[in-house]
Protein backbone atom coordinates (compact mmCIF):
# COMPACT_ATOMS: atom_id res chain seq x y z
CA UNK A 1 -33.28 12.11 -5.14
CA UNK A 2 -31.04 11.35 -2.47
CA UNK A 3 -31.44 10.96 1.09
CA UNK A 4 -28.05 11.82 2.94
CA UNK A 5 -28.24 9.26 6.06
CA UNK A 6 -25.42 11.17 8.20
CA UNK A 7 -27.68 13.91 8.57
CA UNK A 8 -30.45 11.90 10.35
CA UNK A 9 -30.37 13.64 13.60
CA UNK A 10 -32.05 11.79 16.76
CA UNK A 11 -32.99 9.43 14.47
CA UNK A 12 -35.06 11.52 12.05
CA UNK A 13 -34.27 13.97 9.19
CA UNK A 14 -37.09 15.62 7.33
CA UNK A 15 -35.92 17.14 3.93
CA UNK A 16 -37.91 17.83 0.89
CA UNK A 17 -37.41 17.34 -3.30
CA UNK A 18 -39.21 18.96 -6.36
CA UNK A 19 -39.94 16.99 -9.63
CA UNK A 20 -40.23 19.56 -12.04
CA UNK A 21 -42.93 18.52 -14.93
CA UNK A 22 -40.39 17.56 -17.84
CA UNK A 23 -38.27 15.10 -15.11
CA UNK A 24 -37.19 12.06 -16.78
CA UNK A 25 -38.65 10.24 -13.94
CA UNK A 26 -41.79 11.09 -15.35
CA UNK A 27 -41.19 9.25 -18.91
CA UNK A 28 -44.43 7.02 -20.00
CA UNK A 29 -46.54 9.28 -17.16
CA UNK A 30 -50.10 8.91 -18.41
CA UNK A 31 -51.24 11.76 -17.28
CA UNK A 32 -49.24 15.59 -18.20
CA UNK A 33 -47.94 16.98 -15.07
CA UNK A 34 -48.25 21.13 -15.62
CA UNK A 35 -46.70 21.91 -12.48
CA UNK A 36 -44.21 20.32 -9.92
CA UNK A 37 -44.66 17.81 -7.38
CA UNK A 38 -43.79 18.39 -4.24
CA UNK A 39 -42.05 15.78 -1.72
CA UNK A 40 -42.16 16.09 1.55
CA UNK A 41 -39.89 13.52 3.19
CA UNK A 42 -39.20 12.05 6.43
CA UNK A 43 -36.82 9.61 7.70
CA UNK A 44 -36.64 7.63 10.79
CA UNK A 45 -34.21 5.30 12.05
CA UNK A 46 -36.21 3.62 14.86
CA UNK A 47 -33.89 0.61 14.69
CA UNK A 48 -30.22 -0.05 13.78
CA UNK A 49 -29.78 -0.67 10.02
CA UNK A 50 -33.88 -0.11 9.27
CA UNK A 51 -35.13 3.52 7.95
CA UNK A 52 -38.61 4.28 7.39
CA UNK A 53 -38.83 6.93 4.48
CA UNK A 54 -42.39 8.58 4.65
CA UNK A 55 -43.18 10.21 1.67
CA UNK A 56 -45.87 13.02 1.35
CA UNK A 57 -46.92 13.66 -2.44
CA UNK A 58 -48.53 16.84 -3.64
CA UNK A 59 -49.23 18.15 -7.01
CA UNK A 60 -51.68 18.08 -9.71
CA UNK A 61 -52.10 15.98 -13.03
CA UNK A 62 -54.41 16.50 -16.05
CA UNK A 63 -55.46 13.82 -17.47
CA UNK A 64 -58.42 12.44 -19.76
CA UNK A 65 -62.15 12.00 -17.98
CA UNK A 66 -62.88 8.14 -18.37
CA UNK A 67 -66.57 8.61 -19.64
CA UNK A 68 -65.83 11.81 -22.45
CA UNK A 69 -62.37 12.27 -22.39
CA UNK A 70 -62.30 16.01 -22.17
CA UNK A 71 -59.35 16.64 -19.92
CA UNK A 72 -59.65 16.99 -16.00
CA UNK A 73 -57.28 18.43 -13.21
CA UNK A 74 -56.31 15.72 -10.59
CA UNK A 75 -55.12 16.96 -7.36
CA UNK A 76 -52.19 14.44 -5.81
CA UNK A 77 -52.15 14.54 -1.88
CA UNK A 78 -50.98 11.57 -0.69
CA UNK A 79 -48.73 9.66 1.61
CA UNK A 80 -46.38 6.84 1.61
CA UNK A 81 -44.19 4.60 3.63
CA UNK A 82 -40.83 2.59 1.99
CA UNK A 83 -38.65 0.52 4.43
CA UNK A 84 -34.78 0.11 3.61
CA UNK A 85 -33.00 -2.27 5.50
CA UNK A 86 -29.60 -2.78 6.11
CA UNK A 87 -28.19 -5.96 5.15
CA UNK A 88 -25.53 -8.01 6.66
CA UNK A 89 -23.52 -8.62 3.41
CA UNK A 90 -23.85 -7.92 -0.13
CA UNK A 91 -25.26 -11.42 -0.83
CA UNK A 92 -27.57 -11.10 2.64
CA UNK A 93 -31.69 -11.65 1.56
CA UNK A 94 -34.23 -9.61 3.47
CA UNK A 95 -36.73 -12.21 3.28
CA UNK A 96 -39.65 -9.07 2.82
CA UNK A 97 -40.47 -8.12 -0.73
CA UNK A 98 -41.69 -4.73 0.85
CA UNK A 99 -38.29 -4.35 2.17
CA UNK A 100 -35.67 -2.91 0.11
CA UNK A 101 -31.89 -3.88 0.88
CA UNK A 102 -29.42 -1.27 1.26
CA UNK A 103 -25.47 -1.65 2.20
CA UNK A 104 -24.75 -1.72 5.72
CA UNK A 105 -22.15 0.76 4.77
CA UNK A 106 -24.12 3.13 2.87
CA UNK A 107 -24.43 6.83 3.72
CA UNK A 108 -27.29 7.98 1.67
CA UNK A 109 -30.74 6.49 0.46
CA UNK A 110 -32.03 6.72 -3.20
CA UNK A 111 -35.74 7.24 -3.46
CA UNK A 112 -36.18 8.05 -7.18
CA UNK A 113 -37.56 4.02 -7.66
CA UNK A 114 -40.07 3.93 -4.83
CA UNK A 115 -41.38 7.25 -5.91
CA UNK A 116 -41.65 6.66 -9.85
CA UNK A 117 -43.54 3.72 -8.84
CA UNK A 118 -46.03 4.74 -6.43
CA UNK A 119 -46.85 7.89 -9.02
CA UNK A 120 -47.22 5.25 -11.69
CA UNK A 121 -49.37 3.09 -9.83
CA UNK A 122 -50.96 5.06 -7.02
CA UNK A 123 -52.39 8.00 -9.36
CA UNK A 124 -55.85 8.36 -10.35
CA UNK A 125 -56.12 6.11 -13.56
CA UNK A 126 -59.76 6.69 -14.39
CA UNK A 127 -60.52 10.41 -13.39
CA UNK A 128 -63.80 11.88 -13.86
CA UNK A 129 -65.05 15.29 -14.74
CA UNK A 130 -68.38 15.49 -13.42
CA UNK A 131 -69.97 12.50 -11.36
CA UNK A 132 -72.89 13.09 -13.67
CA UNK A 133 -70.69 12.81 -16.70
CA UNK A 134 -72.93 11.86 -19.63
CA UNK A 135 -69.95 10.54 -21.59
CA UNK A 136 -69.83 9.77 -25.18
CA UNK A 137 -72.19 8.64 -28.13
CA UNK A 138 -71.03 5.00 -28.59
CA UNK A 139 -71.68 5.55 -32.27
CA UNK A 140 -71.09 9.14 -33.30
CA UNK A 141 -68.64 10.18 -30.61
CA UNK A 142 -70.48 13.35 -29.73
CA UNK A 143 -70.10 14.80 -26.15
CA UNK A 144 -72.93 14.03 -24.41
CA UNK A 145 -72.10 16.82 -21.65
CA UNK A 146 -72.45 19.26 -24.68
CA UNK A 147 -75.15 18.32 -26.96
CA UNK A 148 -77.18 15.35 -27.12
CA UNK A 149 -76.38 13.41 -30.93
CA UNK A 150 -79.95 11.84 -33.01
CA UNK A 151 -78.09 8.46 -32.97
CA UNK A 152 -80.40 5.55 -32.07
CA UNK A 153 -79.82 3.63 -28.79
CA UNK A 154 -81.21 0.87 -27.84
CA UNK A 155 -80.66 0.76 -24.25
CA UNK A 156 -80.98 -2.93 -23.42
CA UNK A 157 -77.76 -4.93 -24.20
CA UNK A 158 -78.39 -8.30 -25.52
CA UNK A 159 -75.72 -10.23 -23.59
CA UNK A 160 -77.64 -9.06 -20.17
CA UNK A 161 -81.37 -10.88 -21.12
CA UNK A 162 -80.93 -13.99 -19.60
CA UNK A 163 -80.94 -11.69 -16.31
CA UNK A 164 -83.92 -10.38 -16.93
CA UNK A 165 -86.17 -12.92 -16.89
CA UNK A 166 -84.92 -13.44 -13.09
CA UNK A 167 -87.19 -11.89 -10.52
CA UNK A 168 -86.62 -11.30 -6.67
CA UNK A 169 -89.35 -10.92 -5.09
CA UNK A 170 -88.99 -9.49 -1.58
């Protein structure tokens, strides 16, 4: 995705990009994207040689509930900011890890990195279904959202008892 800086006019440009669901950008994903995501991107120049690229995210995932692992639609609605910067030569350091270094020659922007990551690190890792999602049987596996399993559970964990024998007394 490329941002063409000569068509930044008063010092903004607002374009937009689609990342269909089979996008290579979307390799190693954990989640399946069923439909595109939609970008909706601004840029500023506010100050010579610095752009602010605002990114607005929309879309949906499907991914696996974190308690029973049936799958569950996650809704992506989000916004993000990345800062380029021009540098004054090609061996010129920003000094800002959040700042990314562009030529002070360059014409257009390319976004594809800061987007992959913030999808890859941004999403919803540990959806759930239900927030009363009964998860799993440790033992048997069984859906406990479905039908309850005639394993035995002990509910008191071992490694916790030395906590139990504390008392607070208000």
């Amino acid at each position: 995705m490329i941002v063409d800086l000569s068509r930044l006019s008063g010092g903004r440009l607002k374009t937009g990009f689609t990342i269909a669901p089979d996008d290579p950008m979307l390799d190693g994903y954990g989640s399946q994207i069923t439909e595109p995501i939609q970008l909706d991107v601004e840029v500023t120049n506010a100050t010579g040689g610095m752009y602010v690229v605002t990114v607005n995210v929309l879309g949906s995932s499907v991914g696996s509930c974190r308690r029973c692992l049936e799958p569950v639609k996650v809704t992506i609605d989000d916004r993000f900011w990345v800062v380029y910067q021009q540098s004054k030569s090609a061996d010129d350091e920003i000094g800002d890890a959040d700042v990314i270094p562009i030529d002070p020659k360059a014409t257009e922007i390319e976004i594809d990195e800061p987007v992959r990551e913030w999808l890859f690190l941004e999403r919803n890792r540990f959806p759930l279904c239900d927030k009363r999602c009964a998860g799993m049987c440790p033992q048997c596996g069984q859906n406990l959202n479905q039908k309850e399993c005639d394993c035995e559970r002990d509910e008191t964990d071992e490694r916790w008892g030395a906590l139990s024998a504390l008392r607070f007394d208000d």
